[in-house]
N, C-alpha and C. Protein backbone atom coordinates (compact mmCIF):
# COMPACT_ATOMS: atom_id res chain seq x y z
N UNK A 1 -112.83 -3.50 -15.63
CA UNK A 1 -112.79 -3.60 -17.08
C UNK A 1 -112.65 -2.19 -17.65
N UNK A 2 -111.23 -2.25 -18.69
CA UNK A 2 -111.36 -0.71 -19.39
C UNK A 2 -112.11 0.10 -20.11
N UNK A 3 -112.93 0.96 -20.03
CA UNK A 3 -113.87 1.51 -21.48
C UNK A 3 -112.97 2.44 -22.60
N UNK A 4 -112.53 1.87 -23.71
CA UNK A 4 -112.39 2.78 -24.37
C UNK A 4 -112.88 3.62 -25.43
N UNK A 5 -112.72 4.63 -25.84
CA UNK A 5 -113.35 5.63 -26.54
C UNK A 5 -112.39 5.60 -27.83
N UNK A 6 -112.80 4.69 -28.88
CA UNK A 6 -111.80 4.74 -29.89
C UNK A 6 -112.44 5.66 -31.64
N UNK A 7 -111.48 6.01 -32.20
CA UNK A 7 -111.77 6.79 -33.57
C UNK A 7 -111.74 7.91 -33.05
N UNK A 8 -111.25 8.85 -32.34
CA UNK A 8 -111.91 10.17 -31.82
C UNK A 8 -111.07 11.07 -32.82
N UNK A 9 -111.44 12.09 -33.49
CA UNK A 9 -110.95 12.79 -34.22
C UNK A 9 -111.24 14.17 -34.07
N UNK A 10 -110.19 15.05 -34.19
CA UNK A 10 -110.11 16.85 -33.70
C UNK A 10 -109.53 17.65 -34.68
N UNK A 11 -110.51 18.39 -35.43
CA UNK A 11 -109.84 19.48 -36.40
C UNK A 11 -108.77 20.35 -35.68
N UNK A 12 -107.65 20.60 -36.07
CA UNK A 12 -106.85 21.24 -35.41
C UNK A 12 -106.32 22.74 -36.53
N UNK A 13 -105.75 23.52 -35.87
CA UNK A 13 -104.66 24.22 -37.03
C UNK A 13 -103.49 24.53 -36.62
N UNK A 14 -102.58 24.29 -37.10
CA UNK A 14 -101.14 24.16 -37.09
C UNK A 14 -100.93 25.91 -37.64
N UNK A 15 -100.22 26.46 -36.96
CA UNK A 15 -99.55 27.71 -37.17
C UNK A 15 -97.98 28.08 -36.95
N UNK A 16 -97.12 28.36 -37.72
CA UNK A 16 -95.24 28.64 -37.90
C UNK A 16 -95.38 29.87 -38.50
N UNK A 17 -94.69 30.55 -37.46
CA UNK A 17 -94.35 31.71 -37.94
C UNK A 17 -92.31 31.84 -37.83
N UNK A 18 -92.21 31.98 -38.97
CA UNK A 18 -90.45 31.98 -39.47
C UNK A 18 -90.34 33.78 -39.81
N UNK A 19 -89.02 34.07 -39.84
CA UNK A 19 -88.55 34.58 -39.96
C UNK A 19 -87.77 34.51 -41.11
N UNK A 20 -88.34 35.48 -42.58
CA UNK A 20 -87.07 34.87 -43.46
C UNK A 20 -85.84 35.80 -43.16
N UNK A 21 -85.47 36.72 -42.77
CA UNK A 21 -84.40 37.61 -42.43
C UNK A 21 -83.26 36.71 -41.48
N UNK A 22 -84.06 36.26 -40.50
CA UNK A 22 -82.94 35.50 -39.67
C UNK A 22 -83.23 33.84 -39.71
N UNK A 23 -83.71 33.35 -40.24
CA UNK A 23 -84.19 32.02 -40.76
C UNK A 23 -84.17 31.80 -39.39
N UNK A 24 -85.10 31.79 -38.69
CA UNK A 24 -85.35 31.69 -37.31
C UNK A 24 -86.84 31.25 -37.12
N UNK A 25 -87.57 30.06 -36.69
CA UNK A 25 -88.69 29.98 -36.43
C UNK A 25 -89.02 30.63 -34.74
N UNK A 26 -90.02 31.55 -35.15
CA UNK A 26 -90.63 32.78 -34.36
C UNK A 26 -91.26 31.95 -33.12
N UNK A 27 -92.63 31.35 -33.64
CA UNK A 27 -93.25 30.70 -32.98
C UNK A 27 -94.13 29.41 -33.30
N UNK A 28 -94.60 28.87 -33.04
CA UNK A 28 -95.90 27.80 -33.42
C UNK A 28 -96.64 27.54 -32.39
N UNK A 29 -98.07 27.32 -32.92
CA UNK A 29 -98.68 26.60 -31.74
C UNK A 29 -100.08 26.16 -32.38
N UNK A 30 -100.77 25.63 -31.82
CA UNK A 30 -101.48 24.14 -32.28
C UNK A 30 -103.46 25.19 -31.81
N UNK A 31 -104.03 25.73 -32.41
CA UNK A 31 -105.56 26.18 -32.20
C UNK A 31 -106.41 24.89 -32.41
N UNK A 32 -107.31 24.75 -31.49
CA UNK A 32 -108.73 23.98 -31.54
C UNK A 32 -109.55 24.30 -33.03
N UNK A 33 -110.10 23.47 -33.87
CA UNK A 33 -110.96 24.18 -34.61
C UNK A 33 -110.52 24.22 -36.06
N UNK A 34 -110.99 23.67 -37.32
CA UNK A 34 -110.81 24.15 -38.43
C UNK A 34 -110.25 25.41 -39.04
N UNK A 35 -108.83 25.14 -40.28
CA UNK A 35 -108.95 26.36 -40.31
C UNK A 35 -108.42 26.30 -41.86
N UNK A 36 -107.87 27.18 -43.00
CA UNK A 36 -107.83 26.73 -44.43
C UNK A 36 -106.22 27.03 -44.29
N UNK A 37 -105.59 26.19 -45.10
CA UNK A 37 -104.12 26.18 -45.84
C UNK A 37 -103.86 27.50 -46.22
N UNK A 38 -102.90 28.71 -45.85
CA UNK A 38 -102.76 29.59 -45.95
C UNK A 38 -101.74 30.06 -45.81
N UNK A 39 -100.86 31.26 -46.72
CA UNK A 39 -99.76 31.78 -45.94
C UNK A 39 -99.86 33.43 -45.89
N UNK A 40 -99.41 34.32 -45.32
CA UNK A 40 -98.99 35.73 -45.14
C UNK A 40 -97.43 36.08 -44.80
N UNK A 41 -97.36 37.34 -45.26
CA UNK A 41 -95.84 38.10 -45.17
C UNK A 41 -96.34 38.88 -44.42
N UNK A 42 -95.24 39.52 -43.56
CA UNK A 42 -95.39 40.60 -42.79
C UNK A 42 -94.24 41.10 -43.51
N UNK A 43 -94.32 42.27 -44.76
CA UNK A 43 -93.15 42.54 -45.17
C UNK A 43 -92.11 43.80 -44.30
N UNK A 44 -92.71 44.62 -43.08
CA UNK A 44 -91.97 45.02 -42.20
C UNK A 44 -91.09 44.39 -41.14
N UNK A 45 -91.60 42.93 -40.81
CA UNK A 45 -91.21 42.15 -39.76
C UNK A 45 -90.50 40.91 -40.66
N UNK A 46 -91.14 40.84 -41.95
CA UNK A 46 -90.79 39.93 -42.38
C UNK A 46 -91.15 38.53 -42.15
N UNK A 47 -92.02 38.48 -41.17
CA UNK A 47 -92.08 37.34 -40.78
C UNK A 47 -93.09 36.36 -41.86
N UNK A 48 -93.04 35.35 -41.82
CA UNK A 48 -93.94 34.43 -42.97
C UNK A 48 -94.71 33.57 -42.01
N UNK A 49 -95.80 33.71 -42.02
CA UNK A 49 -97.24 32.54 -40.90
C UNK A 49 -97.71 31.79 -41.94
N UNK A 50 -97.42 30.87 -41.65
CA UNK A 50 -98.11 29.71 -42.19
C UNK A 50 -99.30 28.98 -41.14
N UNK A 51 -100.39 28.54 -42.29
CA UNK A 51 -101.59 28.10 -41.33
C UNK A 51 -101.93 26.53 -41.84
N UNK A 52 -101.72 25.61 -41.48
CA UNK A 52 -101.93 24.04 -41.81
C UNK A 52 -103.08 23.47 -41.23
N UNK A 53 -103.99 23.29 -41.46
CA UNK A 53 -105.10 22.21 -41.70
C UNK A 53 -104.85 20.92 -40.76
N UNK A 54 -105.24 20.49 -39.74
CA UNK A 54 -104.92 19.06 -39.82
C UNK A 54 -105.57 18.51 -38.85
N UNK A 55 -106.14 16.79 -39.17
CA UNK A 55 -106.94 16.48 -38.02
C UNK A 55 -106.17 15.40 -37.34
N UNK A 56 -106.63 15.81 -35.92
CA UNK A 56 -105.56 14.76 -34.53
C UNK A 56 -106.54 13.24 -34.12
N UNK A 57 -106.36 12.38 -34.50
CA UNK A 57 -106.85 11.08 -34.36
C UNK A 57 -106.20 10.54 -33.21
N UNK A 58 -107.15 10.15 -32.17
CA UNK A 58 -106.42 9.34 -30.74
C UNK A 58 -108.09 8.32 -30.44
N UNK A 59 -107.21 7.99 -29.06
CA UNK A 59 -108.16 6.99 -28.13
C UNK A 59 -108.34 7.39 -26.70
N UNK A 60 -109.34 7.44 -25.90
CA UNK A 60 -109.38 7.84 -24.46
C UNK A 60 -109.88 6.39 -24.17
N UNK A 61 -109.09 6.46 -22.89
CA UNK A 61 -109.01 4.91 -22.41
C UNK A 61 -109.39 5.05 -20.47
N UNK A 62 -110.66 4.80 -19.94
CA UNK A 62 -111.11 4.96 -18.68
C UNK A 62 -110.83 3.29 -17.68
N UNK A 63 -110.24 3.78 -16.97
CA UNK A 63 -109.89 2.64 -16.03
C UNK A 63 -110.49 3.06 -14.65
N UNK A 64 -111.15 1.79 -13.95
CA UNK A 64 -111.69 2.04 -12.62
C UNK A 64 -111.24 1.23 -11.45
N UNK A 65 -110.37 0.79 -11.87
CA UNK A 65 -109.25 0.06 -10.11
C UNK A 65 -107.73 1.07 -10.32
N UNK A 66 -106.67 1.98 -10.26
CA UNK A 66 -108.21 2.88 -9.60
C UNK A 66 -108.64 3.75 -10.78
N UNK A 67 -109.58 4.49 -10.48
CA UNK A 67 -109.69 5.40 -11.58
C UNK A 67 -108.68 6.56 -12.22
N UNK A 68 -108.91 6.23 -13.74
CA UNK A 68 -107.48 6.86 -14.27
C UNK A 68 -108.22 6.82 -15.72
N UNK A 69 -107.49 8.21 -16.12
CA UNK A 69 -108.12 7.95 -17.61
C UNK A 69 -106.86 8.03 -18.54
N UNK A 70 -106.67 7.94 -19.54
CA UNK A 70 -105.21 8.23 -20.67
C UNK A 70 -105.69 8.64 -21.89
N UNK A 71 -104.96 9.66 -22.77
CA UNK A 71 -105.63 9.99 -23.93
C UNK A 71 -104.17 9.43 -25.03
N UNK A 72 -104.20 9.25 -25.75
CA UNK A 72 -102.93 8.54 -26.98
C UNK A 72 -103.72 9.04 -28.41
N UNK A 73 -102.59 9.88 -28.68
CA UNK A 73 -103.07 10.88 -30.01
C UNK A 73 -102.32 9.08 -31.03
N UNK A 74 -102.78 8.75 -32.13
CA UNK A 74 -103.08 7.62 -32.97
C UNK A 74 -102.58 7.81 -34.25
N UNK A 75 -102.96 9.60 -34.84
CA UNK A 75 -102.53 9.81 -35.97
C UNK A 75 -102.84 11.12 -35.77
N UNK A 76 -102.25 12.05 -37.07
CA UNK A 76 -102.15 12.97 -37.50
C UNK A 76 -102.36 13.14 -39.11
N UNK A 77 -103.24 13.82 -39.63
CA UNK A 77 -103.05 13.68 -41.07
C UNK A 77 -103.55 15.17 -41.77
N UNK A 78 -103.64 15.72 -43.14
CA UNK A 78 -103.44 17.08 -43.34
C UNK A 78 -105.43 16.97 -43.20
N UNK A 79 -105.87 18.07 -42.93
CA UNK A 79 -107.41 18.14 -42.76
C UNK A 79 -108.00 18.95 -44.52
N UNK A 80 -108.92 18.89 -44.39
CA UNK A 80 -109.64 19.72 -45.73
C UNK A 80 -110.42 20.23 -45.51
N UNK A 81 -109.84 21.39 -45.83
CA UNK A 81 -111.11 22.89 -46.13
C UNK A 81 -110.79 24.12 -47.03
């Protein structure tokens, strides 16, 4: 019989860093942890970081013939702080 672990919810922060000179997105990547709606210029590099708020809603799902677990992110939505 499966156990699942449902409602699980994870403050996340979303970070893009663009380039307005070469309209080029630099980088992104996804931090653990609360963080506030924000932007900065790097007016030598130019670059523009944006910081997004947002919490990751899934389910962990444990199976024991054989044992196996699965995680399924559920939703995404903007977080508040």
């Amino acid at each position: 019989m499966p156990c699942i672990l449902e409602n699980l919810t994870q403050p996340v922060c979303l970070t893009l860093i663009y380039n307005l000179s070469s309209r080029i997105l630099v980088d992104s990547f996804i931090d653990c942890g609360a963080c506030k709606l924000e932007t900065e210029l790097d007016p030598v590099s130019r670059n523009l970081t944006i910081r997004v708020p947002l919490i990751v809603e899934g389910e962990v799902t444990f199976t024991d013939n054989p044992f196996v677990s699965g995680c399924v992110t559920t939703g995404v939505r903007l977080g508040t702080r």
